[in-house]
N, C-alpha and C. Protein backbone atom coordinates (compact mmCIF):
# COMPACT_ATOMS: atom_id res chain seq x y z
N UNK A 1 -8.03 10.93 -2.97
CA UNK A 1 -7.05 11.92 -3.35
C UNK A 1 -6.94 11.99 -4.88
N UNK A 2 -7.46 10.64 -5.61
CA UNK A 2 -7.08 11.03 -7.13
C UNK A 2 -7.90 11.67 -7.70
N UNK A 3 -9.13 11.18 -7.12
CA UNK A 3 -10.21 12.00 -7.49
C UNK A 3 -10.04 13.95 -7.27
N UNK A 4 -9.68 14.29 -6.42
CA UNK A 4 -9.26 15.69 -6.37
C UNK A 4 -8.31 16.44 -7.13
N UNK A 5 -7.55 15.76 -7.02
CA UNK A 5 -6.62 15.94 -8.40
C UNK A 5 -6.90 16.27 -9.67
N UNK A 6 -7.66 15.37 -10.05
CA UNK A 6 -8.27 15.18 -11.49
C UNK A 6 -8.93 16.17 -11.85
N UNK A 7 -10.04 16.72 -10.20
CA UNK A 7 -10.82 17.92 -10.29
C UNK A 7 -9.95 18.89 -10.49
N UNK A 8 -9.04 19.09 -9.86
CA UNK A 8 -8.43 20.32 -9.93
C UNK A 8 -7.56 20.44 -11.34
N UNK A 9 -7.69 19.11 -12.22
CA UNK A 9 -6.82 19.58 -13.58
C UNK A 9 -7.84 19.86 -14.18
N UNK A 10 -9.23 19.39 -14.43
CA UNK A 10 -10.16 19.29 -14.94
C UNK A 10 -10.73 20.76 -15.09
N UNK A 11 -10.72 21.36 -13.42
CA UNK A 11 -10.94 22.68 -13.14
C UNK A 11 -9.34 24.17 -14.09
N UNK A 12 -8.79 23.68 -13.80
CA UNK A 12 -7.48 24.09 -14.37
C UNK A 12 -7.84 24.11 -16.15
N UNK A 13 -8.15 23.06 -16.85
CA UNK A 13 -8.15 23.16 -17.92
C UNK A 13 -9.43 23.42 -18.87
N UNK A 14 -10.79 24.00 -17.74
CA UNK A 14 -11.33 24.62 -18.08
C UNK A 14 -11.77 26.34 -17.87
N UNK A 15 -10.40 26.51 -17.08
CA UNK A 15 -10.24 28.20 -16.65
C UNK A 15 -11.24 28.17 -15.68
N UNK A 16 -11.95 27.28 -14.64
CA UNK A 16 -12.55 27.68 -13.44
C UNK A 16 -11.40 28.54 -12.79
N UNK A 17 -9.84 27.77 -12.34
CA UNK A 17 -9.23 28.30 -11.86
C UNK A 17 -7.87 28.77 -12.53
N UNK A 18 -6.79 29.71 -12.08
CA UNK A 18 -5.69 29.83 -12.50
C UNK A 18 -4.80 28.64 -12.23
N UNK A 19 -3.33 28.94 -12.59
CA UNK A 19 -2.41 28.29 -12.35
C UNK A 19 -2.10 28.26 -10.85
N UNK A 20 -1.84 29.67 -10.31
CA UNK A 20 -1.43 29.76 -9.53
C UNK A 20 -2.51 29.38 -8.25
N UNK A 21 -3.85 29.26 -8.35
CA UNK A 21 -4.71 28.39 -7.83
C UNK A 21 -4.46 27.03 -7.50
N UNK A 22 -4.63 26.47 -8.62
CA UNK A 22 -4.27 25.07 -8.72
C UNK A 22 -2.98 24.80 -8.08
N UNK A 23 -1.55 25.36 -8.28
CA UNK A 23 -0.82 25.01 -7.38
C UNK A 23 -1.12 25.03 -5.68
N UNK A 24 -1.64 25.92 -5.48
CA UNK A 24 -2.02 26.29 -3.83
C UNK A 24 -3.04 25.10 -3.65
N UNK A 25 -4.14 24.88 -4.33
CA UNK A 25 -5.16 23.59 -3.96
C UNK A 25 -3.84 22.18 -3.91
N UNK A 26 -2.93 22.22 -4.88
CA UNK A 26 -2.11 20.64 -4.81
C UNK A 26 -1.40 21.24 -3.61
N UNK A 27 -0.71 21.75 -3.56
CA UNK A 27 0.36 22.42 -2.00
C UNK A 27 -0.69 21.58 -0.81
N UNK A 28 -1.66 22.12 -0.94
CA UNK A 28 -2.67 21.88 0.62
C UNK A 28 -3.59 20.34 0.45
N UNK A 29 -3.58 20.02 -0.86
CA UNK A 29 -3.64 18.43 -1.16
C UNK A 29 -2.70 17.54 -0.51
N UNK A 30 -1.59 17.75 -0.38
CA UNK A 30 -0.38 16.87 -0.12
C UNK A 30 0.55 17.43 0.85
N UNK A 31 -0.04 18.34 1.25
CA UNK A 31 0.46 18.72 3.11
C UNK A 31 1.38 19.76 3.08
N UNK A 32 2.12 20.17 1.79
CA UNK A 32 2.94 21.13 2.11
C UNK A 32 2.68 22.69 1.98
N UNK A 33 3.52 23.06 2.47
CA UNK A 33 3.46 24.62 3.02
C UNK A 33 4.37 25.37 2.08
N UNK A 34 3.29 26.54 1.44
CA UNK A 34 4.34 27.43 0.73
C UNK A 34 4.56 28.60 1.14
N UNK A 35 5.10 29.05 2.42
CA UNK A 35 5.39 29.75 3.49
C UNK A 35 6.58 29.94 3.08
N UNK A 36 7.11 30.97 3.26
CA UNK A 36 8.46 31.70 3.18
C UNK A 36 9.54 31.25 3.98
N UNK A 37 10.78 31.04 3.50
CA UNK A 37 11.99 30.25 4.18
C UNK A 37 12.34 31.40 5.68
N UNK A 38 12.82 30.84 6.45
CA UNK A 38 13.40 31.46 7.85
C UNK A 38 14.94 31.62 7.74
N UNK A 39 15.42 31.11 6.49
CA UNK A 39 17.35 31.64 6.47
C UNK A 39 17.31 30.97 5.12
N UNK A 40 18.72 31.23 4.72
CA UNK A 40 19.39 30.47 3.95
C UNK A 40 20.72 30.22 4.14
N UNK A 41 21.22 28.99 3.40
CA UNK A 41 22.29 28.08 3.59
C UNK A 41 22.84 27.57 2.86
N UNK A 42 24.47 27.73 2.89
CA UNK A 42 25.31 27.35 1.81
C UNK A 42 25.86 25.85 2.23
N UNK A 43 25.74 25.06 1.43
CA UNK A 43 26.44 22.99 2.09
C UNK A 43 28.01 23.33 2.12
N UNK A 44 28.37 24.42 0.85
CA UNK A 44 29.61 24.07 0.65
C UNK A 44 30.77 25.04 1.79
N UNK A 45 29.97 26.26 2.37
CA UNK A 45 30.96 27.09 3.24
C UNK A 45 30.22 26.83 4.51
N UNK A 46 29.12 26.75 4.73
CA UNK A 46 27.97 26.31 5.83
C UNK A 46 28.20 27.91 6.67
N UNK A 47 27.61 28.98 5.43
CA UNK A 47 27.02 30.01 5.94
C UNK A 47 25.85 30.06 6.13
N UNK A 48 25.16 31.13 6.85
CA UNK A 48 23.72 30.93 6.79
C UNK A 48 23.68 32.71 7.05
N UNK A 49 22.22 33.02 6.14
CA UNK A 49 21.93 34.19 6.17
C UNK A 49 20.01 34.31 6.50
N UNK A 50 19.82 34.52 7.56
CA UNK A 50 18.63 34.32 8.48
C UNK A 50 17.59 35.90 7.67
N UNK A 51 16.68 35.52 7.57
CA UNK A 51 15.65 36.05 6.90
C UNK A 51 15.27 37.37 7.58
N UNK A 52 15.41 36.87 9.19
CA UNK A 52 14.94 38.57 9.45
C UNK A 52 15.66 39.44 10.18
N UNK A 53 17.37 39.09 9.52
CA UNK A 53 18.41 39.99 9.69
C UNK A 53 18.40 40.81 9.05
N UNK A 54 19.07 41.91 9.63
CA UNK A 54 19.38 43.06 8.06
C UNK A 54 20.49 43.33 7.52
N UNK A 55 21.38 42.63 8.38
CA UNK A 55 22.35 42.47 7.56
C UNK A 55 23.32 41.37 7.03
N UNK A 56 23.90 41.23 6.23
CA UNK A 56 24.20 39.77 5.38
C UNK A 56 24.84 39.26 6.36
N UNK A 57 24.89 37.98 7.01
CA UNK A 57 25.83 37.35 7.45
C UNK A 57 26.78 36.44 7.20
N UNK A 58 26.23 36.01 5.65
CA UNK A 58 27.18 34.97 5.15
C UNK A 58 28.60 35.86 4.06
N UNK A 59 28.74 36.90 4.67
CA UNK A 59 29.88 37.85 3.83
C UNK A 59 30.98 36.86 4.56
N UNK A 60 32.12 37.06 3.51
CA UNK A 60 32.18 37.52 2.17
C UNK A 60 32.39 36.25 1.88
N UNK A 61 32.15 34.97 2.24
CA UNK A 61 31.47 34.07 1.19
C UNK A 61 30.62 34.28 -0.23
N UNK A 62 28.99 34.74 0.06
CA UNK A 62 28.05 35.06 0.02
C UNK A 62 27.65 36.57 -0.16
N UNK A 63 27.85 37.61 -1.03
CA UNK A 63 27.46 38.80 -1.12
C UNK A 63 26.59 39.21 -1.66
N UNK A 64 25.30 39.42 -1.68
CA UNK A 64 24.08 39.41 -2.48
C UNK A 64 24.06 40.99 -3.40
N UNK A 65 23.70 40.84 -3.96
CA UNK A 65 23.99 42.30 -5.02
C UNK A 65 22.62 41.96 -5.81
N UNK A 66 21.33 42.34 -5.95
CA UNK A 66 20.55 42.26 -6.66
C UNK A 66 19.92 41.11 -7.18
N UNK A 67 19.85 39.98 -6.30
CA UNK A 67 19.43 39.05 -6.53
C UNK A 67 20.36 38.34 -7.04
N UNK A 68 22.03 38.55 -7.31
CA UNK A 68 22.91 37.78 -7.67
C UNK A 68 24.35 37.66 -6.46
N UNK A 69 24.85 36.64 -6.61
CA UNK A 69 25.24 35.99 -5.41
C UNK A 69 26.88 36.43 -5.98
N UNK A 70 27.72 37.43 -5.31
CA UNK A 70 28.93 38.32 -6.08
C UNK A 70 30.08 37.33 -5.24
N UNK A 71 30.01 36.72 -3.86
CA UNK A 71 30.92 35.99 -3.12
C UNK A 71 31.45 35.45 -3.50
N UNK A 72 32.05 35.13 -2.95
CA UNK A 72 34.15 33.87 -3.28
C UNK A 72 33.61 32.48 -3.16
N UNK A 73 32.48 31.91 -2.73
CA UNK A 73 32.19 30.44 -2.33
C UNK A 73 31.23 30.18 -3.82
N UNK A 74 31.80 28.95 -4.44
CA UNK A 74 31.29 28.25 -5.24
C UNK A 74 29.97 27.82 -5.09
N UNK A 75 29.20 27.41 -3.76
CA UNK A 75 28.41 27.09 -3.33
C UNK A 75 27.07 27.58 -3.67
N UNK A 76 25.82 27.21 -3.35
CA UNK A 76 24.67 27.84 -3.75
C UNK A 76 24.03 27.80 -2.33
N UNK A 77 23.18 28.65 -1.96
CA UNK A 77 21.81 29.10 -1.16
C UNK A 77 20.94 28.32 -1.36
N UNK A 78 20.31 27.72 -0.47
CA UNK A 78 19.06 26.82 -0.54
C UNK A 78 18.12 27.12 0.59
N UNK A 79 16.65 27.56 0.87
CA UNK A 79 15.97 27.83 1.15
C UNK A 79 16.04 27.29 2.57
N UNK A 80 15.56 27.68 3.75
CA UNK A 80 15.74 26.59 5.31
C UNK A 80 14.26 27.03 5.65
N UNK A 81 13.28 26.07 5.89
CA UNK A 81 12.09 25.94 6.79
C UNK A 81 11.73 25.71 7.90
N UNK A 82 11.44 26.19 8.87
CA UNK A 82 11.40 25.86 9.96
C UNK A 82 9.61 24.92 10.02
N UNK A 83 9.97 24.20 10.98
CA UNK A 83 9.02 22.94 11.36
C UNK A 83 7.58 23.71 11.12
């Protein structure tokens, strides 16, 4: 595994590949998945707003306005993955 690594900085810092290459080769080096979340979830109101709803469910906690979060809950959104 270190050996791959090395390639892939080696490769990286001679423009074989991009950045965004090299992240996807380490992602699939070390098992994880950069697949798109299935909801999101607040710790502090424990709303959740499911990805392939269409409409918000964590109101009015949680009001999304342009990529900014306009709701009454202090809390933040954190990504949820399914298995």
């Amino acid at each position: 595994m270190k050996q791959d690594i090395l390639q892939i900085a080696k490769d990286l810092e001679k423009g074989n590949v991009t950045t965004e290459q090299a992240q996807a080769l380490l992602l699939g080096l070390f098992g994880v998945s950069s697949r798109n979340p299935i909801a999101w979830g607040c710790k502090t109101c424990n709303k959740i707003d499911w990805a392939d709803s269409k409409e918000q469910l964590a109101k009015p906690e949680h009001v999304s306005y342009r990529g900014i979060d306009l709701g009454s809950c202090d809390g933040e959104f954190i990504p949820l993955y399914g298995y």
